[in-house]
PDB file of N, CA and C in Angstrom:
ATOM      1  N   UNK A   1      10.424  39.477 171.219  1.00  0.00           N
ATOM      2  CA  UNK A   1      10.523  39.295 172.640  1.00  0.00           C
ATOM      3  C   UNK A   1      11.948  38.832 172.965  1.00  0.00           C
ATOM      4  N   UNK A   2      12.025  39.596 174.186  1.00  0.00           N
ATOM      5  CA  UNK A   2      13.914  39.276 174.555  1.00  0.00           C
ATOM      6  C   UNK A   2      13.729  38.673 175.581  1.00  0.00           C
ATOM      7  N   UNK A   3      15.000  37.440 175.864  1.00  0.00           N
ATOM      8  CA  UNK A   3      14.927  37.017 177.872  1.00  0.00           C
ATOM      9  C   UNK A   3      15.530  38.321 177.956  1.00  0.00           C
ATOM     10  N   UNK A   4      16.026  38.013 179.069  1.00  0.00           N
ATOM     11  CA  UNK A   4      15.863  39.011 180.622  1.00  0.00           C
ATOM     12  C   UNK A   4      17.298  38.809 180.476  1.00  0.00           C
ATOM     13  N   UNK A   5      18.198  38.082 179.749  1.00  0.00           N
ATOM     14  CA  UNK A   5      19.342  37.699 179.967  1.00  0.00           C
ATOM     15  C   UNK A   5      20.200  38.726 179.008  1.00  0.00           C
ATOM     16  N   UNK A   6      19.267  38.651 177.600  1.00  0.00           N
ATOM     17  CA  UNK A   6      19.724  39.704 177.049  1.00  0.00           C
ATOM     18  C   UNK A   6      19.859  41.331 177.254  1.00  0.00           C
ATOM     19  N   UNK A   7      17.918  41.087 177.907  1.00  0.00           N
ATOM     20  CA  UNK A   7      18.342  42.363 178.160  1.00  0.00           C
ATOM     21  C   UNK A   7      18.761  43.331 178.793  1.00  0.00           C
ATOM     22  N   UNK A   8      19.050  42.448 180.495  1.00  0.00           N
ATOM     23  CA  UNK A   8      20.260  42.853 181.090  1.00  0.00           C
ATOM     24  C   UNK A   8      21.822  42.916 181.183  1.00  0.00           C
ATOM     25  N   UNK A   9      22.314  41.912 180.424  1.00  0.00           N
ATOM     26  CA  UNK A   9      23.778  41.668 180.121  1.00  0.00           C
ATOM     27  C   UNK A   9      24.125  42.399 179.125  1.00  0.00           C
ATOM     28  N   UNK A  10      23.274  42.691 177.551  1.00  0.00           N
ATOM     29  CA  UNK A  10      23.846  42.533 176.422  1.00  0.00           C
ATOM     30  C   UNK A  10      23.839  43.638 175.980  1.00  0.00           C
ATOM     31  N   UNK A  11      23.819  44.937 176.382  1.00  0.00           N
ATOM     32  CA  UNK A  11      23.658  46.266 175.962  1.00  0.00           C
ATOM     33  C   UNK A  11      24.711  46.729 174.906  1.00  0.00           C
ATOM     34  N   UNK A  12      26.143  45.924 175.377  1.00  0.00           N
ATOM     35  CA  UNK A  12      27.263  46.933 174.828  1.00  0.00           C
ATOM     36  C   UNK A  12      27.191  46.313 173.392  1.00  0.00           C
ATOM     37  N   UNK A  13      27.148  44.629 173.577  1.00  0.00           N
ATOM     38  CA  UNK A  13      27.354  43.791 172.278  1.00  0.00           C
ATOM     39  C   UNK A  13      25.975  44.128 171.288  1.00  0.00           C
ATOM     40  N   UNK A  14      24.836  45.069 171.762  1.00  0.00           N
ATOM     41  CA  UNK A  14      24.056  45.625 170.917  1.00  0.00           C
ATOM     42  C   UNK A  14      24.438  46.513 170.141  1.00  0.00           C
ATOM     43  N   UNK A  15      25.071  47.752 171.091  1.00  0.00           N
ATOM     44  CA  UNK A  15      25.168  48.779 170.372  1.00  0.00           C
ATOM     45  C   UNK A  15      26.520  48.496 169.526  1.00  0.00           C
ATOM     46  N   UNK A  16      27.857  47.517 169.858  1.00  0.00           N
ATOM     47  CA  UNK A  16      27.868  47.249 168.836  1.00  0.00           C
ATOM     48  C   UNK A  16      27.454  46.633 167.111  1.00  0.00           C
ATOM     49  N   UNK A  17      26.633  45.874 167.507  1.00  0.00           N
ATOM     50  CA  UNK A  17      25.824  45.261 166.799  1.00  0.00           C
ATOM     51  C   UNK A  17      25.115  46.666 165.815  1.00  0.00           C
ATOM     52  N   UNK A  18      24.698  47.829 165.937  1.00  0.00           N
ATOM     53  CA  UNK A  18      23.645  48.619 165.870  1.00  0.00           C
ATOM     54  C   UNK A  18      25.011  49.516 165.076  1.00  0.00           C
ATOM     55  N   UNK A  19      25.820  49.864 165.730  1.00  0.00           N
ATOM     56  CA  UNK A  19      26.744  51.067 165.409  1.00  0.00           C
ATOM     57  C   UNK A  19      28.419  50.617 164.537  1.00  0.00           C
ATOM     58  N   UNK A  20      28.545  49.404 164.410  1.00  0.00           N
ATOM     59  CA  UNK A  20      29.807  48.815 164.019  1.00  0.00           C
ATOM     60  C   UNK A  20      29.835  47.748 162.894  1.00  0.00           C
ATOM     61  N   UNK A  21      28.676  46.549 162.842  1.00  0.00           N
ATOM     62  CA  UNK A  21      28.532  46.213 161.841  1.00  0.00           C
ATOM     63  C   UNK A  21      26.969  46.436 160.914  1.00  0.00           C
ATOM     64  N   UNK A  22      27.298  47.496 161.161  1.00  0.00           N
ATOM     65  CA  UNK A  22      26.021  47.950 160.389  1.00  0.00           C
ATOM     66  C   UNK A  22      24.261  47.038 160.294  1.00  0.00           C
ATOM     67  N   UNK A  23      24.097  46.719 161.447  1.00  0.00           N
ATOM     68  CA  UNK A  23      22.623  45.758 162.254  1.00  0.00           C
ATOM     69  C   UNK A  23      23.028  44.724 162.053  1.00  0.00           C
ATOM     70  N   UNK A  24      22.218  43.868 162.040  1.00  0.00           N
ATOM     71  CA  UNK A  24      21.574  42.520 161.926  1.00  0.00           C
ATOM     72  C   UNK A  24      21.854  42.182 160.625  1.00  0.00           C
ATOM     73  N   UNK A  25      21.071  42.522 160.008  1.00  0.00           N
ATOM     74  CA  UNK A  25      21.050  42.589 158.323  1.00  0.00           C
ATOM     75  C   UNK A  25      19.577  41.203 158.088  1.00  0.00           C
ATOM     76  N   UNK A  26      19.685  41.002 157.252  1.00  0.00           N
ATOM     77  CA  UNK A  26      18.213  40.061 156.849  1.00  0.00           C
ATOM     78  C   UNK A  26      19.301  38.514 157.234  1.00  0.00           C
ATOM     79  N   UNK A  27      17.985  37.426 157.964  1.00  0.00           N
ATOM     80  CA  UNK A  27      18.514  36.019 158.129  1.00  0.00           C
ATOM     81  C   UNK A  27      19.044  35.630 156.737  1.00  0.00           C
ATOM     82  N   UNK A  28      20.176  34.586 156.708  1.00  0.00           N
ATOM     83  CA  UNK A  28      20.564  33.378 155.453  1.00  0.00           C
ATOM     84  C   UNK A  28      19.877  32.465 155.697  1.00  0.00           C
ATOM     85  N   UNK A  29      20.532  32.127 156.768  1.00  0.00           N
ATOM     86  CA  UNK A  29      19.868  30.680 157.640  1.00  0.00           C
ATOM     87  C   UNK A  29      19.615  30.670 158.829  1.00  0.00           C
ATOM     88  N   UNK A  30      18.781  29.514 158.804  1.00  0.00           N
ATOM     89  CA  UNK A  30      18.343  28.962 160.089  1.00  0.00           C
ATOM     90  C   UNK A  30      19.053  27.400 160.661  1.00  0.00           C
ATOM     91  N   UNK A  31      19.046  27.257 161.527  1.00  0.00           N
ATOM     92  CA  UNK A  31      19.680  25.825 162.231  1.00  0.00           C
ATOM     93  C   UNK A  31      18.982  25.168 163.747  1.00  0.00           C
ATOM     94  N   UNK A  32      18.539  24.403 163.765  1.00  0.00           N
ATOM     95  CA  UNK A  32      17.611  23.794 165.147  1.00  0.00           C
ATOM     96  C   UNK A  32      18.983  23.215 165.297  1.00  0.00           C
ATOM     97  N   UNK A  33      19.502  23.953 167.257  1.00  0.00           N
ATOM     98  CA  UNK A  33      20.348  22.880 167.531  1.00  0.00           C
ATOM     99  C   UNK A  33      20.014  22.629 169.332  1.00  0.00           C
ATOM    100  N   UNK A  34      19.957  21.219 169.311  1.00  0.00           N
ATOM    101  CA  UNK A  34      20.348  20.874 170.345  1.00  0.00           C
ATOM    102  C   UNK A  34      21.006  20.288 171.695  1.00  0.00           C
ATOM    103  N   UNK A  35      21.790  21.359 172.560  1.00  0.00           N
ATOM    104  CA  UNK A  35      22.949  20.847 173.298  1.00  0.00           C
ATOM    105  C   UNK A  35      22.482  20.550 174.026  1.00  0.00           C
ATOM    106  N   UNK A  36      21.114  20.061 174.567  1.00  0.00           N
ATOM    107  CA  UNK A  36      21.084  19.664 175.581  1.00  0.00           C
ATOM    108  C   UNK A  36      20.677  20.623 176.908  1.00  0.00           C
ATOM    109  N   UNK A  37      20.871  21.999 176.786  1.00  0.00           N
ATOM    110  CA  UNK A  37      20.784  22.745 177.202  1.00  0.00           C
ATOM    111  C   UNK A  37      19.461  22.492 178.118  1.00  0.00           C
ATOM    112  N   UNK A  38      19.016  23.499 179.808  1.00  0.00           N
ATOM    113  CA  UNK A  38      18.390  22.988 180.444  1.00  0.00           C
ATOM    114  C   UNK A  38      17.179  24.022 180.047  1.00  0.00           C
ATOM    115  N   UNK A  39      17.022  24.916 179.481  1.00  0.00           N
ATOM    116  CA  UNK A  39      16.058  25.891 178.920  1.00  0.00           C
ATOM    117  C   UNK A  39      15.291  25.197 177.375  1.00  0.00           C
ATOM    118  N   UNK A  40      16.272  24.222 177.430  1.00  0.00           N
ATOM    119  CA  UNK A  40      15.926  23.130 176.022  1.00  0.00           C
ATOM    120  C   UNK A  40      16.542  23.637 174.175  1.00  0.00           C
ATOM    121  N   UNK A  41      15.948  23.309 173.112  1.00  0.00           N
ATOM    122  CA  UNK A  41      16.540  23.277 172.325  1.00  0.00           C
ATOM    123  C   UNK A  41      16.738  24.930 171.482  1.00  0.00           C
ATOM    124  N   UNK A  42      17.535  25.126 170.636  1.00  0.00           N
ATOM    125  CA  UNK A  42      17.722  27.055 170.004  1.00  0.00           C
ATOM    126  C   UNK A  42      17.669  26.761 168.790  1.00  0.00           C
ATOM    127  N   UNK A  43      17.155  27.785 168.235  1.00  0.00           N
ATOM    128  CA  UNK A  43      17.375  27.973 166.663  1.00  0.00           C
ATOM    129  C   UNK A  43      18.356  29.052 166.398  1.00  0.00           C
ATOM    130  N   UNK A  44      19.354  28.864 165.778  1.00  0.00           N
ATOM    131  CA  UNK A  44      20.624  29.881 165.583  1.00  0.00           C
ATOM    132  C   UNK A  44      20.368  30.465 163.936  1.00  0.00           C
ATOM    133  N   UNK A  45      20.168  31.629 163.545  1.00  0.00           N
ATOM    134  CA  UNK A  45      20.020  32.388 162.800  1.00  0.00           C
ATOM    135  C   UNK A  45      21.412  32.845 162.543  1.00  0.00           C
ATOM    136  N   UNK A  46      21.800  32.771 160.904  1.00  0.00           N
ATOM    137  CA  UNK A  46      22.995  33.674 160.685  1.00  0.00           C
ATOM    138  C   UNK A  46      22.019  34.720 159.800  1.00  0.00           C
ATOM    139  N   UNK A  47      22.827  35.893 160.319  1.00  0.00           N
ATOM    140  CA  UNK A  47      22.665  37.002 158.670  1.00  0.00           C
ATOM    141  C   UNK A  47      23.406  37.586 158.126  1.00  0.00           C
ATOM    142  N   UNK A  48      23.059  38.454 156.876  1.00  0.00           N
ATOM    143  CA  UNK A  48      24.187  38.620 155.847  1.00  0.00           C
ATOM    144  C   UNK A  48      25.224  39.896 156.365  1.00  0.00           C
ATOM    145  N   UNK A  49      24.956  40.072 157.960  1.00  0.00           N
ATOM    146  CA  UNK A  49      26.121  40.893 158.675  1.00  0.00           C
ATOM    147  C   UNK A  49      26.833  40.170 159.525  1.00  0.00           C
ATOM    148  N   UNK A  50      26.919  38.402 159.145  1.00  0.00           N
ATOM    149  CA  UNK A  50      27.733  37.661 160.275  1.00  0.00           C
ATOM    150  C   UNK A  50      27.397  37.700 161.827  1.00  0.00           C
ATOM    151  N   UNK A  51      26.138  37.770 161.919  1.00  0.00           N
ATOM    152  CA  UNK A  51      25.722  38.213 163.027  1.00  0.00           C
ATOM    153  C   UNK A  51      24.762  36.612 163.272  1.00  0.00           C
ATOM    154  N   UNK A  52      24.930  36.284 164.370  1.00  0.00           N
ATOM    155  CA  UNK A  52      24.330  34.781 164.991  1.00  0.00           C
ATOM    156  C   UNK A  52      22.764  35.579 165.745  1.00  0.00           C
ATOM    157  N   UNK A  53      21.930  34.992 165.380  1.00  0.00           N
ATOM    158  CA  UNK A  53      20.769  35.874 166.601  1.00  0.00           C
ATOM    159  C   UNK A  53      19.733  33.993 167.031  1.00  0.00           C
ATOM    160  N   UNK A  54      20.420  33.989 168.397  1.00  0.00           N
ATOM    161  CA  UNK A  54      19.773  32.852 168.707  1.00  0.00           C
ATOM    162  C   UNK A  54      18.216  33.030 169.492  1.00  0.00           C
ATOM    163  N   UNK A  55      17.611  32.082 169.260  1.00  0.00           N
ATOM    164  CA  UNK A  55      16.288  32.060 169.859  1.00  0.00           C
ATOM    165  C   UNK A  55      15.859  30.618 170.385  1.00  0.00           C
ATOM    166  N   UNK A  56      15.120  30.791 171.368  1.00  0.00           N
ATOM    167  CA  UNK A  56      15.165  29.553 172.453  1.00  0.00           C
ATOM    168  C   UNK A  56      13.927  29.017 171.264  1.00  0.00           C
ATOM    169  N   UNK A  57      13.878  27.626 171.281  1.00  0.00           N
ATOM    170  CA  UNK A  57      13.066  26.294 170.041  1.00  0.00           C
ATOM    171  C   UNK A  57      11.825  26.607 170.276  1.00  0.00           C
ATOM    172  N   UNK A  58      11.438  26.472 171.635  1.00  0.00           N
ATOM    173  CA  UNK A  58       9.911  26.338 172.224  1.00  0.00           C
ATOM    174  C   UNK A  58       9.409  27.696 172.308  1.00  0.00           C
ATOM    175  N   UNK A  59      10.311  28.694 173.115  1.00  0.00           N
ATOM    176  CA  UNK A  59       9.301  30.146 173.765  1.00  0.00           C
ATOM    177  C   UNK A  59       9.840  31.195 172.670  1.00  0.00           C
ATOM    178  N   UNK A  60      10.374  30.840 171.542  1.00  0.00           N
ATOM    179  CA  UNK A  60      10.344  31.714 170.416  1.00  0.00           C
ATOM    180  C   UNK A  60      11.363  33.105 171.155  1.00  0.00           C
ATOM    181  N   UNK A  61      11.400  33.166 172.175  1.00  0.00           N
ATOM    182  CA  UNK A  61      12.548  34.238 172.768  1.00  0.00           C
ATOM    183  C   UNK A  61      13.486  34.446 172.417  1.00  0.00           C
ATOM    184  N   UNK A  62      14.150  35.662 172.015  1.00  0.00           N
ATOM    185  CA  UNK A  62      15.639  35.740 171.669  1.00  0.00           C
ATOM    186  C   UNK A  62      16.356  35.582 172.554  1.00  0.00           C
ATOM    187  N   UNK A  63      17.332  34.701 172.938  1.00  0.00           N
ATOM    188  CA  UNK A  63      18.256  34.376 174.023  1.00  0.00           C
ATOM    189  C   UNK A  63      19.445  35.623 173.626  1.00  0.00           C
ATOM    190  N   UNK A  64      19.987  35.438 172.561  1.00  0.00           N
ATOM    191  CA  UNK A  64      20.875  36.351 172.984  1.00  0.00           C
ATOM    192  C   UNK A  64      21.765  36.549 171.324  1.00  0.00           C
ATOM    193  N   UNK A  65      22.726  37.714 171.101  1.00  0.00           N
ATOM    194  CA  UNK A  65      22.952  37.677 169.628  1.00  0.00           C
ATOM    195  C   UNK A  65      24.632  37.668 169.729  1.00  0.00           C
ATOM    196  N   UNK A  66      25.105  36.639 168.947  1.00  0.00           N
ATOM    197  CA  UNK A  66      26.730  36.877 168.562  1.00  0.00           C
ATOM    198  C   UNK A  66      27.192  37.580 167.550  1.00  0.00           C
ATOM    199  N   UNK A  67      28.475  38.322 167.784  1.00  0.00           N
ATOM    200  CA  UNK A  67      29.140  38.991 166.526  1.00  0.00           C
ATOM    201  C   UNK A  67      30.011  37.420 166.123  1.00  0.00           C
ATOM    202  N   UNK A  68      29.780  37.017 164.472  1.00  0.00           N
ATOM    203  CA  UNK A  68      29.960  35.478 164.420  1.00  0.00           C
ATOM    204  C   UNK A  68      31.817  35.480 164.395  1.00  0.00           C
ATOM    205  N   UNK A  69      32.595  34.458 164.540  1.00  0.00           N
ATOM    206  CA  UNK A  69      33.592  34.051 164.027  1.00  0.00           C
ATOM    207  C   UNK A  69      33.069  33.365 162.754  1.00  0.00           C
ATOM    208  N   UNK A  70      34.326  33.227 162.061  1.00  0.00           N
ATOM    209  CA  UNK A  70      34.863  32.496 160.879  1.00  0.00           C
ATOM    210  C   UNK A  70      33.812  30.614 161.069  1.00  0.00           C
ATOM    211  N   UNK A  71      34.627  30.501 162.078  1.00  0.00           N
ATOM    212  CA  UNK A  71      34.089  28.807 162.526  1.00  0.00           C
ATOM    213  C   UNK A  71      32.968  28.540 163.169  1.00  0.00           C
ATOM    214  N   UNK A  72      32.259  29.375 163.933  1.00  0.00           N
ATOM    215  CA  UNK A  72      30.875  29.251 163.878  1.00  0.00           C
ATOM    216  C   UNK A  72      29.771  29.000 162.780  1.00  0.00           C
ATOM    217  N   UNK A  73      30.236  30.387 161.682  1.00  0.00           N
ATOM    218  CA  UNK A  73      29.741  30.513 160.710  1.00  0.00           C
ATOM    219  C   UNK A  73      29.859  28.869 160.280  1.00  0.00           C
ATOM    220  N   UNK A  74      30.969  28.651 159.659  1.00  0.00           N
ATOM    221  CA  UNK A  74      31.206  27.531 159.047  1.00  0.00           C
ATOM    222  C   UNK A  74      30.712  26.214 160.029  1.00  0.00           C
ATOM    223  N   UNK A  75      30.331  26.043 160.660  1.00  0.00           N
ATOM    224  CA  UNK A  75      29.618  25.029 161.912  1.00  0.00           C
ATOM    225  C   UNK A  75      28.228  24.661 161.149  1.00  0.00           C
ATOM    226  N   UNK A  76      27.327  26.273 161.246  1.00  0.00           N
ATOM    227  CA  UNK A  76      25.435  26.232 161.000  1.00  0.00           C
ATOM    228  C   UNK A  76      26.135  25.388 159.362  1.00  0.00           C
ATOM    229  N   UNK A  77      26.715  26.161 158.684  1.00  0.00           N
ATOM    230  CA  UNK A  77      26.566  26.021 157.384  1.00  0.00           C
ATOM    231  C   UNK A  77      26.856  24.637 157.158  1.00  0.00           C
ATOM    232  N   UNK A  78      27.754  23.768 157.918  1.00  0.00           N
ATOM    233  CA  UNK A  78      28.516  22.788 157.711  1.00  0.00           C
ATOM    234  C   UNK A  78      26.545  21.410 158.280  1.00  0.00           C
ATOM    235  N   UNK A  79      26.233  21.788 159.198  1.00  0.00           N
ATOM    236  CA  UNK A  79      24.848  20.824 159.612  1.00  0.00           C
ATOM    237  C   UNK A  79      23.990  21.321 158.653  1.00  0.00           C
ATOM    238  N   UNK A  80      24.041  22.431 157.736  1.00  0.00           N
ATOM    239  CA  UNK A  80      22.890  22.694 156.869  1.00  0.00           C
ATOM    240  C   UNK A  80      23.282  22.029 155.366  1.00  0.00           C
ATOM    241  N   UNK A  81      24.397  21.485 155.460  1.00  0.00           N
ATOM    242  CA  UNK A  81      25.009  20.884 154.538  1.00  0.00           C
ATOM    243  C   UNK A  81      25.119  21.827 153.307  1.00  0.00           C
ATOM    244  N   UNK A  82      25.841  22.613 153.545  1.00  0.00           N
ATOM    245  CA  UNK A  82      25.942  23.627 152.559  1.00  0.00           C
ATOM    246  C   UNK A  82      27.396  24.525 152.576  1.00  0.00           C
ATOM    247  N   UNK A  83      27.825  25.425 152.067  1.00  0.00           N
ATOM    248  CA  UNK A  83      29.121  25.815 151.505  1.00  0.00           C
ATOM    249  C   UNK A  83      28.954  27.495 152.154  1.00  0.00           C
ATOM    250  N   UNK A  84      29.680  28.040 153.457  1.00  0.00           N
ATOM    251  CA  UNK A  84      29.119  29.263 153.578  1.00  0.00           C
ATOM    252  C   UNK A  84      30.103  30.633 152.831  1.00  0.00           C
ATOM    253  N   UNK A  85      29.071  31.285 152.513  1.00  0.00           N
ATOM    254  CA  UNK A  85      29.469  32.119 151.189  1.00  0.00           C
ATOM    255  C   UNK A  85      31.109  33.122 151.897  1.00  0.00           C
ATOM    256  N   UNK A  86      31.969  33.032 151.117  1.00  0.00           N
ATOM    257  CA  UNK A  86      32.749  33.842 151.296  1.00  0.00           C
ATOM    258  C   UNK A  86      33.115  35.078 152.179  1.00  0.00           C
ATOM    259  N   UNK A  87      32.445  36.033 151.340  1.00  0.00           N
ATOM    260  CA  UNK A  87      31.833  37.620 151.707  1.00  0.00           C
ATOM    261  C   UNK A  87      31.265  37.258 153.388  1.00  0.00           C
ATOM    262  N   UNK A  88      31.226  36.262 153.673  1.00  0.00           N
ATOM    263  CA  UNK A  88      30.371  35.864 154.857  1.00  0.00           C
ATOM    264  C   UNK A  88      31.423  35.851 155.776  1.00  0.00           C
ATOM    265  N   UNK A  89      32.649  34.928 155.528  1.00  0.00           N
ATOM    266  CA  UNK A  89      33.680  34.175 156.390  1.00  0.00           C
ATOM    267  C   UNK A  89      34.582  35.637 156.839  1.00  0.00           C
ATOM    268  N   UNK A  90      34.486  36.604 155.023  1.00  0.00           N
ATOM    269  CA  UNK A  90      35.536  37.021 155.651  1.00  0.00           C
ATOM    270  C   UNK A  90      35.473  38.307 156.613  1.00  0.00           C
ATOM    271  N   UNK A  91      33.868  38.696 156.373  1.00  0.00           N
ATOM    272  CA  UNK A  91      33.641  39.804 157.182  1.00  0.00           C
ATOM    273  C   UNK A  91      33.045  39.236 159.047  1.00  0.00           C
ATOM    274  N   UNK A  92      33.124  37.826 159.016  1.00  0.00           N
ATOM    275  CA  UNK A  92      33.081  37.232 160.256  1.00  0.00           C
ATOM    276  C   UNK A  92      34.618  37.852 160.457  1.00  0.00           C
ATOM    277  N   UNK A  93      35.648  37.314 160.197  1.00  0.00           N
ATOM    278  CA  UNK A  93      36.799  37.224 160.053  1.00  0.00           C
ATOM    279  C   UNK A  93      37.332  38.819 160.895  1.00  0.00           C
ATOM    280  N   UNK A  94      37.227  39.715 160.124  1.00  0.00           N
ATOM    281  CA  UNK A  94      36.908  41.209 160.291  1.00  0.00           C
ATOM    282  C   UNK A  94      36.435  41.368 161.544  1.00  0.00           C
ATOM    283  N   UNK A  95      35.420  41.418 162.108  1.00  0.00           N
ATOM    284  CA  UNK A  95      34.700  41.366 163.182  1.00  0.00           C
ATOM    285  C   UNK A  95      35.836  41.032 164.119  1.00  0.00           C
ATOM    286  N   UNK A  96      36.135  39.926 164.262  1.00  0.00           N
ATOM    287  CA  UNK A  96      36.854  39.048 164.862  1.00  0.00           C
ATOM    288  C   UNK A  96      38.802  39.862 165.414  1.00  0.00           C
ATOM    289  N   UNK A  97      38.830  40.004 163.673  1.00  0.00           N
ATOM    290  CA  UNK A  97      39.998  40.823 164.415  1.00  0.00           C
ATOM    291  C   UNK A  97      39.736  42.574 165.214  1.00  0.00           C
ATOM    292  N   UNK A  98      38.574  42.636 164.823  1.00  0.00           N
ATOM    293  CA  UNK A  98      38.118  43.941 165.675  1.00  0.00           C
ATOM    294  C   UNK A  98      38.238  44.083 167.336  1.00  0.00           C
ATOM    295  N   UNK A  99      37.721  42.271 167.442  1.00  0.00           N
ATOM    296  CA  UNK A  99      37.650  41.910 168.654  1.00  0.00           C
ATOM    297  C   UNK A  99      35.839  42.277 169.426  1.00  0.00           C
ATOM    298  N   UNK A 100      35.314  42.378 168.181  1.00  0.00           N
ATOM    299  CA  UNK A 100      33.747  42.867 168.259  1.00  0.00           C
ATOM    300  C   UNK A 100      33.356  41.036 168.991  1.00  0.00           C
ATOM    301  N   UNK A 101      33.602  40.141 168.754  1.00  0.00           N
ATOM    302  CA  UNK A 101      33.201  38.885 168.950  1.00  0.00           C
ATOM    303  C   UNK A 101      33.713  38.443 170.670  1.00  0.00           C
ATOM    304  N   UNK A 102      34.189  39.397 171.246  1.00  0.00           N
ATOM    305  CA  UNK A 102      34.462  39.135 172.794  1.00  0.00           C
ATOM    306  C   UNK A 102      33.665  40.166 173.380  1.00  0.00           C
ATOM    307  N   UNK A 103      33.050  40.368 172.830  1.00  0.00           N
ATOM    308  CA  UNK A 103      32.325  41.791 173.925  1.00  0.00           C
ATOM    309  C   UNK A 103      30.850  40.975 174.283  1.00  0.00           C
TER     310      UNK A 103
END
């Protein structure tokens, strides 16, 4: 299940998602974070295509999916207390200079 946010705004950053870094790919991790936010708390999913796929805590909804940076990545990994894998940073990295991560 998608909000309404995704699935009116987020078409282009899909089909990149779908056609550029080759999908989603399977979750690494998971991360409960909360900013406070007024929709309440997200669980941020990385997977092994550097791809962020957030989902709202409570209504299980996908809010919405990032092509990751370098420092995001390294953020989940850094509260999961853990070391994020290489191959990970640098194809965030990639992305990034694509400019796939502003769309």
């Amino acid at each position: 299940m998608k909000s309404n946010h995704y699935q009116k705004q987020r078409n282009q950053r899909q089909m990149i998602i779908d056609n550029y870094t080759n999908g989603e790919g399977k979750i690494l991790e998971r991360c409960y974070i909360d900013k406070g936010h007024k929709d309440g708390a997200e669980i941020h999913c990385i997977t092994e295509n550097a791809i962020i796929i957030i989902f709202n805590a409570e209504t299980r909804k996908m809010v919405t999916k990032l092509i990751a940076r370098p420092k995001q990545i390294k953020r989940i990994y850094r509260i999961k207390q853990k070391i994020a894998p290489q191959y990970l940073l640098d194809l965030a990295l990639w992305h990034q200079k694509c400019g796939y991560n502003k769309i």
